[in-house]
Protein backbone atom coordinates (compact mmCIF):
# COMPACT_ATOMS: atom_id res chain seq x y z
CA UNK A 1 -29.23 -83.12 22.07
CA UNK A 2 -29.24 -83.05 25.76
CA UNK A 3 -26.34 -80.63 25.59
CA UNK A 4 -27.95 -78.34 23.44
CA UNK A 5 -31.15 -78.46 25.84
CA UNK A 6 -28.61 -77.79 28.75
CA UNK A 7 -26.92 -74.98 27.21
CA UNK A 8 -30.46 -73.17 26.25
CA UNK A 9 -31.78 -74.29 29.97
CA UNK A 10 -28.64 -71.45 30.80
CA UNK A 11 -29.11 -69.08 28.52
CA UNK A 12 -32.93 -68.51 30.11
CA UNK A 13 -31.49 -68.67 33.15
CA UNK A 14 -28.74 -66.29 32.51
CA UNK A 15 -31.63 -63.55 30.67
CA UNK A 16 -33.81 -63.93 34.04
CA UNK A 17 -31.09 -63.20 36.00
CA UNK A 18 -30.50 -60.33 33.46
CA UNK A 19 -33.40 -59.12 33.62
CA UNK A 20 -34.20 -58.61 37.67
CA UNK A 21 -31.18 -56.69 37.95
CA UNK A 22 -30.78 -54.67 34.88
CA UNK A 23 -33.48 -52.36 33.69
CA UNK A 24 -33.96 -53.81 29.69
CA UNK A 25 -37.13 -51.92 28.80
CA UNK A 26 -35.07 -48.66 27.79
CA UNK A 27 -35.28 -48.09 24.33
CA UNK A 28 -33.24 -46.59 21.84
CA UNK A 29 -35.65 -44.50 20.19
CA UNK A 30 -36.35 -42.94 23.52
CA UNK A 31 -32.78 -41.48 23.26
CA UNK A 32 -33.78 -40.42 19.42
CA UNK A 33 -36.86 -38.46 20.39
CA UNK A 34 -34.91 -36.65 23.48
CA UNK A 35 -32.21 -35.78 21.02
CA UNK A 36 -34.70 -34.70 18.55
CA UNK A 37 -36.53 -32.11 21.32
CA UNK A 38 -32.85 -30.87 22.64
CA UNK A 39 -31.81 -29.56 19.47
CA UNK A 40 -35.58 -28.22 18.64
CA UNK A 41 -34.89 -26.15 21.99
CA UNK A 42 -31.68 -25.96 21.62
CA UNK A 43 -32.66 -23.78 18.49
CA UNK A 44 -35.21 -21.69 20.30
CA UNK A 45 -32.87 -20.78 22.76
CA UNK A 46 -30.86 -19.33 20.09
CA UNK A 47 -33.30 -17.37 19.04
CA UNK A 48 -33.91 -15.90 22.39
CA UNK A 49 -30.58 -15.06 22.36
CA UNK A 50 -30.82 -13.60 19.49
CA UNK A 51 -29.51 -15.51 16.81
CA UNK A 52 -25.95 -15.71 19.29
CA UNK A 53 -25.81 -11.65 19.38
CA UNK A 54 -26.29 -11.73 23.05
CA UNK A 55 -23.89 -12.81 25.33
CA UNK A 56 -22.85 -13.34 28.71
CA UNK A 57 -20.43 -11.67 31.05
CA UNK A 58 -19.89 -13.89 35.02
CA UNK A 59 -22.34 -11.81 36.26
CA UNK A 60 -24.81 -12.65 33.59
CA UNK A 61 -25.40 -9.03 32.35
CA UNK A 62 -26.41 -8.13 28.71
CA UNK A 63 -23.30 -6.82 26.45
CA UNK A 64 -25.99 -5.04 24.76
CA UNK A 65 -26.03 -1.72 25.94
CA UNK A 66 -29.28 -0.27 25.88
CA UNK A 67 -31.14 -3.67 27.76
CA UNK A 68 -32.85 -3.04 30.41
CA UNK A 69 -33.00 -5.63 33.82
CA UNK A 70 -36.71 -6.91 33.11
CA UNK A 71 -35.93 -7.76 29.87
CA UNK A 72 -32.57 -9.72 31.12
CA UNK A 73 -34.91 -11.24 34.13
CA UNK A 74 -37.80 -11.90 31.12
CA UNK A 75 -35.21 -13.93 29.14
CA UNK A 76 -34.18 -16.09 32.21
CA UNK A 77 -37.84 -16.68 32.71
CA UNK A 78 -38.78 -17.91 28.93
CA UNK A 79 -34.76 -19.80 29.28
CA UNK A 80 -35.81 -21.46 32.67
CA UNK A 81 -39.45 -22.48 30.96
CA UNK A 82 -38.25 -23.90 28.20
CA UNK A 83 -35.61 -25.76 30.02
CA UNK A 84 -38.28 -27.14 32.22
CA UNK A 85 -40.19 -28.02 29.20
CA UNK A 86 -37.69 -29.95 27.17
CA UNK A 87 -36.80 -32.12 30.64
CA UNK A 88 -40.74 -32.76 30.37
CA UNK A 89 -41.07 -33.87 27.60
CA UNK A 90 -37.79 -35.86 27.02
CA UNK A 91 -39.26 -37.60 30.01
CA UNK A 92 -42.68 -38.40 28.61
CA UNK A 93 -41.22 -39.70 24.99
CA UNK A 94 -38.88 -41.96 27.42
CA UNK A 95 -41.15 -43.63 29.12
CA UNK A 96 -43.43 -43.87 26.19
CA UNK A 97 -40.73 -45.90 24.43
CA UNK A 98 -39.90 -47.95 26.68
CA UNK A 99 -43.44 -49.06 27.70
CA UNK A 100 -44.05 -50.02 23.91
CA UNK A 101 -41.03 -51.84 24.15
CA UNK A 102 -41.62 -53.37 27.51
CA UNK A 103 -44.87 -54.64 26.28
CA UNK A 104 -43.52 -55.98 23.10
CA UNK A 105 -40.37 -58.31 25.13
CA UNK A 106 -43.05 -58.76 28.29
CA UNK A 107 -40.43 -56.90 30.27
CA UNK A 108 -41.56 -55.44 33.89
CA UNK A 109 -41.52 -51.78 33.59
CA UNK A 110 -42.02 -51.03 36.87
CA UNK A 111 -40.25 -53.47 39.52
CA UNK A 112 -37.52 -52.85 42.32
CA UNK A 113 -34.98 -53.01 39.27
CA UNK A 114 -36.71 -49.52 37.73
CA UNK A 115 -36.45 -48.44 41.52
CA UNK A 116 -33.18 -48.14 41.91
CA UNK A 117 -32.42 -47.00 38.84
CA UNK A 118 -34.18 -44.09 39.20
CA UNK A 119 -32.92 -43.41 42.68
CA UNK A 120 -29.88 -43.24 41.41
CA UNK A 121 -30.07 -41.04 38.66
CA UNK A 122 -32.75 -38.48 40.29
CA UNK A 123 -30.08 -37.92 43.10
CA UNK A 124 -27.59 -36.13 40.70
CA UNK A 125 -30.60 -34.87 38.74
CA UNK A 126 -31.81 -32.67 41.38
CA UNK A 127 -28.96 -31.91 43.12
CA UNK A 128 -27.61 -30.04 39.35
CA UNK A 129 -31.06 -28.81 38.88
CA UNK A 130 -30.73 -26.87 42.52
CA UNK A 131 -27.12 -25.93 41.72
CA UNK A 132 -28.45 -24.37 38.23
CA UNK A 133 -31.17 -22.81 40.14
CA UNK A 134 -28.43 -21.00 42.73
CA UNK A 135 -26.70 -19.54 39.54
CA UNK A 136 -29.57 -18.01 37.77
CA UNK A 137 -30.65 -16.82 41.31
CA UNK A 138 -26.88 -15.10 41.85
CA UNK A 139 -27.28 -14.01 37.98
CA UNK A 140 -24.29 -16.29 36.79
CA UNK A 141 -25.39 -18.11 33.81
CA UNK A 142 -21.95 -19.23 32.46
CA UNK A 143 -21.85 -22.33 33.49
CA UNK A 144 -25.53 -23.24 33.03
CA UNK A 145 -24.50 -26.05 30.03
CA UNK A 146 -21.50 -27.01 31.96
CA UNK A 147 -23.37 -27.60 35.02
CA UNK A 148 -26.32 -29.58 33.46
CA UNK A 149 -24.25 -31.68 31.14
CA UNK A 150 -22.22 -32.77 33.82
CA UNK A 151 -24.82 -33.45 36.62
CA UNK A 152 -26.30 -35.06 33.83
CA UNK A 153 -23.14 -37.34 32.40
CA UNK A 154 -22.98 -37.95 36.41
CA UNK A 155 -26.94 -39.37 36.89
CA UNK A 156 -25.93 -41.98 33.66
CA UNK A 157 -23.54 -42.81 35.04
CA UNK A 158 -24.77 -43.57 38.22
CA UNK A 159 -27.79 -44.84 36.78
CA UNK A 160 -25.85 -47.04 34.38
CA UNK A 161 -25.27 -50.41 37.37
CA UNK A 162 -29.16 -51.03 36.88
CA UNK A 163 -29.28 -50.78 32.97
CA UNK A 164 -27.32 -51.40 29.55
CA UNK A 165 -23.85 -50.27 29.75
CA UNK A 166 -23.95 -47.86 27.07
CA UNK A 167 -25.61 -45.52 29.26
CA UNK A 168 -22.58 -44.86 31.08
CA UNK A 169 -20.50 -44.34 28.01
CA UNK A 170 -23.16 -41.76 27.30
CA UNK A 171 -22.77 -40.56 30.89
CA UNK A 172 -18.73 -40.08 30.55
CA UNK A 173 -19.23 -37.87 27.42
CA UNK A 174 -22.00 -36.10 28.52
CA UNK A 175 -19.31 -35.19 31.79
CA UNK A 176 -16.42 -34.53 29.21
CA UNK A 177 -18.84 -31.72 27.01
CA UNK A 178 -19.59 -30.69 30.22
CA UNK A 179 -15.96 -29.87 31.08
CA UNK A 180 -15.23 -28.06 27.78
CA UNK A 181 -17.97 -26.10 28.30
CA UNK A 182 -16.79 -24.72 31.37
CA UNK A 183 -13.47 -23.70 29.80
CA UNK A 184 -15.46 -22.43 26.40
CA UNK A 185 -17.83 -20.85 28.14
CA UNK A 186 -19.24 -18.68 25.36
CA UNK A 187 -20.04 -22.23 22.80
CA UNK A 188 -22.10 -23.22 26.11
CA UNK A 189 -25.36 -23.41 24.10
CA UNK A 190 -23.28 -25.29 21.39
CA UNK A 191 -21.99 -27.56 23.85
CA UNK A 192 -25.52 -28.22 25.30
CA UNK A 193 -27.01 -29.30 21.77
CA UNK A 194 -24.39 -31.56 20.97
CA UNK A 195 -24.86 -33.64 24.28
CA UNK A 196 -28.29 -33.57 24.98
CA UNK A 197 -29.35 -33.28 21.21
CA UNK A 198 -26.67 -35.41 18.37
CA UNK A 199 -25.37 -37.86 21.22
CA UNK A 200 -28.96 -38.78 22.68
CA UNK A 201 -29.69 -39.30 18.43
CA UNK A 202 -26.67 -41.22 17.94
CA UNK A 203 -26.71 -43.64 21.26
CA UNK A 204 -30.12 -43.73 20.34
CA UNK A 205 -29.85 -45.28 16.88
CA UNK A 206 -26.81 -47.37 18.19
CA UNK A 207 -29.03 -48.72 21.06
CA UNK A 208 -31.84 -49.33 18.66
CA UNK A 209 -30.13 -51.36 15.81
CA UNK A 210 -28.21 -53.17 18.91
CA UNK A 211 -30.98 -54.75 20.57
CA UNK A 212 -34.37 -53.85 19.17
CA UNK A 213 -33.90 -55.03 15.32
């Protein structure tokens, strides 16, 4: 008896120490709803792009003959808005997740732990959102997916010390779409919806079923 009151005396001590250093309130269906909204842009974009029939050259000019440069500068516009968009609202359905489940296991959703954390992933964050920025403003958009998937894969990654460790699996594939979609430049939009879109859904529903069930 006093054994089994020892051994449970550790396992609460072992959770609290779990708990101010890893980030626990993330949930899974946060990564479900992001997925979701990825492939609902992901889908616009095509359509923007006409259904695939427009494509890029390195210099980011129309193949289509006849296009003028304010409609190529209009469709960089409604691309840029609806990336900015999506980021939003990923965002928002995160952290409205992970409050509900915060409150339901009386985690701390805000404490030096959720600091750091996002310290560490805003820092590759931005710096690929400037970098993206630079190519649209130099008219390269090849490497848009490949430069967001990785400077995203990078930010899990980095964020992943101060959270579950599936995060940085989810970080290294995110990196490793990132780098075929630098070499297959023209499936960059495919690329794009399978990492932010079917692997958010499926770490999601792994993440969920792990620790929330």
């Amino acid at each position: 008896m006093e054994k089994s009151k020892e051994f449970k005396d550790l396992q609460e001590i072992k959770s609290l120490m779990e708990r101010s250093s890893r980030f626990l309130s993330l949930s899974g269906l946060s990564g479900v709803s992001a997925g979701i909204i990825a492939l609902i842009a992901a889908a616009i974009a095509y359509y923007l792009l006409d259904f695939g029939r427009i494509k890029y050259t390195t210099n980011f000019y129309l193949l289509r003959p006849m296009e003028e440069f304010s409609y190529q500068m209009d469709l960089l516009t409604n691309l840029l808005i609806l990336a900015i968009a999506t980021f939003v609202l990923a965002l928002a359905s995160a952290y409205y997740f992970s409050w509900r489940k915060a409150k339901k296991y009386n985690y701390s959703l805000w404490d030096h732990t959720t600091k750091r954390l996002l310290f560490q992933l805003f820092i590759p964050l931005i710096a690929g959102g400037v970098f993206a920025l630079i190519l649209i403003d130099r008219n390269d958009g090849t490497l848009l997916a490949a430069v967001t998937l990785i400077f995203y894969g990078l930010a899990l990654v980095n964020a992943g010390k101060y959270t579950l460790s599936e995060v940085q699996y989810l970080g290294i594939s995110e990196i490793v779409l990132g780098l075929l979609a630098g070499i297959f430049t023209c499936w960059g939009l495919l690329f794009w919806a399978i990492g932010f879109g079917i692997l958010h859904i499926i770490y999601g529903l792994v993440m969920y079923y792990r620790y929330e069930r």
